[in-house]
C-alpha atoms as a PDB file:
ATOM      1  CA  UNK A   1       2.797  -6.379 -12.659  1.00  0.00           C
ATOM      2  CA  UNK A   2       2.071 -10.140 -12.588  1.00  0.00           C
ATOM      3  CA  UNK A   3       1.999 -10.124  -8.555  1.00  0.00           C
ATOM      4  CA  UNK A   4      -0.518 -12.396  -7.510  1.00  0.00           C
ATOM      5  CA  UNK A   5      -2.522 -11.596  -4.427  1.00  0.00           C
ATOM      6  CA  UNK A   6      -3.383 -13.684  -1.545  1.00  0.00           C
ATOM      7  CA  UNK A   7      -7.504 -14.216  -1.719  1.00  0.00           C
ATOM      8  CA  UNK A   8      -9.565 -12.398   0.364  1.00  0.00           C
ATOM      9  CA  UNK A   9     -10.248 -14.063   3.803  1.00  0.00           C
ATOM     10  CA  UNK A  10     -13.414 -16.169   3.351  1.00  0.00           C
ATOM     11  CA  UNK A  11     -14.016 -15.470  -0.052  1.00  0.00           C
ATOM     12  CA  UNK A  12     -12.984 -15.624  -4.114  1.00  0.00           C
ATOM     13  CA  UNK A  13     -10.914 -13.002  -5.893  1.00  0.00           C
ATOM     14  CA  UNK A  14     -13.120 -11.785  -7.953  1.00  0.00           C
ATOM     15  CA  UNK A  15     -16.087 -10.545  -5.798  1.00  0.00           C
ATOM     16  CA  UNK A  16     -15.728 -10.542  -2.104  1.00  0.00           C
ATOM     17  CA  UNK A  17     -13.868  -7.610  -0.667  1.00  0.00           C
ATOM     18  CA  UNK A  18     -16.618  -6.854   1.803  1.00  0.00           C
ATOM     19  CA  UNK A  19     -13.848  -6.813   4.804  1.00  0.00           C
ATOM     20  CA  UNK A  20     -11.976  -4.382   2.816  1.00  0.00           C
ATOM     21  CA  UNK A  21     -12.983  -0.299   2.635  1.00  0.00           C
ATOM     22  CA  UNK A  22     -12.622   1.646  -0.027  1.00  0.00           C
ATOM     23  CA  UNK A  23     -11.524   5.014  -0.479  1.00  0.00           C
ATOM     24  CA  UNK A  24     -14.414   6.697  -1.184  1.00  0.00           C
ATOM     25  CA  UNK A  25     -16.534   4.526   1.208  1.00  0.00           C
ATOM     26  CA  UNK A  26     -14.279   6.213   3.859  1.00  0.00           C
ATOM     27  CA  UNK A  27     -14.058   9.760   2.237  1.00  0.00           C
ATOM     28  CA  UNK A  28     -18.102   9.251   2.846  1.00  0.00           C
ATOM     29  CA  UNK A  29     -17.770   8.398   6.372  1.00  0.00           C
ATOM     30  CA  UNK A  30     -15.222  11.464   7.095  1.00  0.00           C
ATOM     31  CA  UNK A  31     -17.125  13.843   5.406  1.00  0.00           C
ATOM     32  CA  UNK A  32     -14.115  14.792   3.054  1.00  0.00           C
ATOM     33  CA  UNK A  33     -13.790  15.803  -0.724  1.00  0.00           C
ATOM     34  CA  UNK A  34     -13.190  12.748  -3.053  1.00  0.00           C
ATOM     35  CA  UNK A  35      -8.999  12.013  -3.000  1.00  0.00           C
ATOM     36  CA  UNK A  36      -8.948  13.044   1.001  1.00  0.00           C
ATOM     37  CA  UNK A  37      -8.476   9.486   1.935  1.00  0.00           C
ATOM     38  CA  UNK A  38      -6.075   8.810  -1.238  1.00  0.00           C
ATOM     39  CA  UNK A  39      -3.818  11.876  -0.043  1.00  0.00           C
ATOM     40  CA  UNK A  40      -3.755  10.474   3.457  1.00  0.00           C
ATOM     41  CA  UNK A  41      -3.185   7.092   2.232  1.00  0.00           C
ATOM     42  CA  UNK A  42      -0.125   8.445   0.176  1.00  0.00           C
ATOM     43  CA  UNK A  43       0.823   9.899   3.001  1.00  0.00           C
ATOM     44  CA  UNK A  44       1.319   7.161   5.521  1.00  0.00           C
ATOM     45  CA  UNK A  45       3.470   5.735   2.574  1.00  0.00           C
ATOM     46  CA  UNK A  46       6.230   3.092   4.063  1.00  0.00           C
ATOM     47  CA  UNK A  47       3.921   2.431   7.290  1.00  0.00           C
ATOM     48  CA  UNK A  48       1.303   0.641   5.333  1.00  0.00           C
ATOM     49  CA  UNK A  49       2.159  -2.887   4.171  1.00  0.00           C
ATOM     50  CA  UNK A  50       0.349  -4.145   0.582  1.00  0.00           C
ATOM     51  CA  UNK A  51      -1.924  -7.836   1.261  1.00  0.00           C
ATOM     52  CA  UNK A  52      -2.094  -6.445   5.276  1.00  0.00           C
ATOM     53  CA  UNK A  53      -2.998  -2.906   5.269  1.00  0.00           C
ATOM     54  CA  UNK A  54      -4.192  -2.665   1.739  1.00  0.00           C
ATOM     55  CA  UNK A  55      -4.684  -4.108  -1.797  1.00  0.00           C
ATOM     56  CA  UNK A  56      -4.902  -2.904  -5.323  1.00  0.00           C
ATOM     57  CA  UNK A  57      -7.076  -4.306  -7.944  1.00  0.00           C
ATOM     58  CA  UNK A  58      -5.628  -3.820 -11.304  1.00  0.00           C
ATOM     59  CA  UNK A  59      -8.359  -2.475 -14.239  1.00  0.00           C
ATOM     60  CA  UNK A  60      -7.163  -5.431 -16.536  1.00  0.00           C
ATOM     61  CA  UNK A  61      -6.791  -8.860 -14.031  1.00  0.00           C
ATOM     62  CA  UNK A  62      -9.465  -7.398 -11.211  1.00  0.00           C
ATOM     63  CA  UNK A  63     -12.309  -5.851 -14.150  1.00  0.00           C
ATOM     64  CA  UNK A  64     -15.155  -8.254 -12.796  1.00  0.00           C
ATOM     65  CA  UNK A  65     -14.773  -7.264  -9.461  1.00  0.00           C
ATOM     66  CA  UNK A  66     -13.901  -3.364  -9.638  1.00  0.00           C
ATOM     67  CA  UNK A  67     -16.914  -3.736 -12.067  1.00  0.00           C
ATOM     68  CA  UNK A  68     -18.919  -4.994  -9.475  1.00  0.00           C
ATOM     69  CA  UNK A  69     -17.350  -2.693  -6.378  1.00  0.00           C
ATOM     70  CA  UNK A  70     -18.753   0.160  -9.039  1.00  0.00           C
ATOM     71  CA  UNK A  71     -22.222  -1.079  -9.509  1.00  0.00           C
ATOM     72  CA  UNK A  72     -22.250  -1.221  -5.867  1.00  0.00           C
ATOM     73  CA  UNK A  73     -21.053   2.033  -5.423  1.00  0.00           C
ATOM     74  CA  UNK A  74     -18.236   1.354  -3.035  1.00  0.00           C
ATOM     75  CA  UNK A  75     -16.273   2.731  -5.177  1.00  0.00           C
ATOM     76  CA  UNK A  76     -15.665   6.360  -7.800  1.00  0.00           C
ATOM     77  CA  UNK A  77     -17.299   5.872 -11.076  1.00  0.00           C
ATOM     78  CA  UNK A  78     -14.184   7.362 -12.584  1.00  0.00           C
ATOM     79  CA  UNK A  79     -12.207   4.907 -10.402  1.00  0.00           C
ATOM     80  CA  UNK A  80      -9.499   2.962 -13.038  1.00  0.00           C
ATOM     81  CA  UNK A  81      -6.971   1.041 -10.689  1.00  0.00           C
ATOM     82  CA  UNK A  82      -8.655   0.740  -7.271  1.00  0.00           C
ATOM     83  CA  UNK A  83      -7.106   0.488  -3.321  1.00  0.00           C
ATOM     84  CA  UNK A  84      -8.885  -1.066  -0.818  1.00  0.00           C
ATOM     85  CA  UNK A  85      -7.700  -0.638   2.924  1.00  0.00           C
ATOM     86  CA  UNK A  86      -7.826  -3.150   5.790  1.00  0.00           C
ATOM     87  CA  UNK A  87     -10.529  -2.396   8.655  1.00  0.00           C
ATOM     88  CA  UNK A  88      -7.436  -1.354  10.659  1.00  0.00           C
ATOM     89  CA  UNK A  89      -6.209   1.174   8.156  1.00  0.00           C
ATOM     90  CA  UNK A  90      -9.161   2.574   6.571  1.00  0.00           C
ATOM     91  CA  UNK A  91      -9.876   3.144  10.736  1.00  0.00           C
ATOM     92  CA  UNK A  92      -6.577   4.831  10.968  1.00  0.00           C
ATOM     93  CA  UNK A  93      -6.736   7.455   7.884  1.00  0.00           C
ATOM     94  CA  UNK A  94     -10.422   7.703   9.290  1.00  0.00           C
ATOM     95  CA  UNK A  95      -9.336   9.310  12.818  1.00  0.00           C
ATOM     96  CA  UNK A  96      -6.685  11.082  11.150  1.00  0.00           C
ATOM     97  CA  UNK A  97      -9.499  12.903   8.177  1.00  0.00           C
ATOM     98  CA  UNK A  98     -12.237  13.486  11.305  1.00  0.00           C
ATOM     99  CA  UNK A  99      -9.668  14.954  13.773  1.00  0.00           C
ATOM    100  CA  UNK A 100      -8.455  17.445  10.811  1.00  0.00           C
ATOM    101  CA  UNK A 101     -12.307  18.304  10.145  1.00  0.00           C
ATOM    102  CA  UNK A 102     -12.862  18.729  14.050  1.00  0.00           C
ATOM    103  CA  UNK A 103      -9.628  20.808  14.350  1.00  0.00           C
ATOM    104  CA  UNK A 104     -10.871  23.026  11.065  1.00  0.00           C
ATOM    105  CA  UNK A 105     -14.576  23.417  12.805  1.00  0.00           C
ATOM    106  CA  UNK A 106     -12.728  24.475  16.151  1.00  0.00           C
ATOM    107  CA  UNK A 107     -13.069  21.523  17.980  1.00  0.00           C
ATOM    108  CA  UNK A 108     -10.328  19.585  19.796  1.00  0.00           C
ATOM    109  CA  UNK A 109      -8.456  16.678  17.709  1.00  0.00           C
ATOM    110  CA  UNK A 110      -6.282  13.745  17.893  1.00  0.00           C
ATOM    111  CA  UNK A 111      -2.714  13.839  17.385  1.00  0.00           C
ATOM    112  CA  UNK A 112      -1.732  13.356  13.643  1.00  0.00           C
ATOM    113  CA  UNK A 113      -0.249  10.292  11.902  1.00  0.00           C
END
């Protein structure tokens, strides 16, 4: 799209997203099927602002680093275009995926997003 994205705080382009959370990294944490966070994510649509809440690294200009978010294994090996979240959004889709697993174990919740 030729956009070009602010660098990460503190680091280059092509390598540091280590403030950012990925996806699966928070699928992981919530204990949810792979494309829980993605659905939520889609979701919360307007409300979530692209270089504050969240970023997307592009298979052709961001290769290196989705190369090296894979090797890692931050991110899906099937992963092609990738979203990272902002500590503050990845926390909110988070709460939302936990409370939805409390509520479906029988447990109380928080209110939905």
């Amino acid at each position: 799209r030729g956009r070009t994205r602010p660098l990460p705080a503190g680091g280059d382009r092509m390598t540091d997203y280590r403030q950012w959370r990925s996806l699966r990294e928070i699928d992981c944490e919530a204990g949810q099927a792979k494309g829980s966070a993605f659905r939520r994510f889609k979701r919360l649509g307007t409300m979530l602002v692209e270089t504050r809440d969240y970023i997307v690294l592009h298979h052709q200009a961001d290769a290196e680093a989705i190369a090296a978010l894979r090797a890692s294994g931050r991110i899906y090996q099937s992963s092609v275009n990738v979203i990272l979240l902002s500590a503050s959004a990845a926390q909110r889709i988070l709460e939302v995926l936990q409370a939805r697993a409390a509520t479906a174990s029988g447990h109380a919740s928080k209110t939905d997003y």
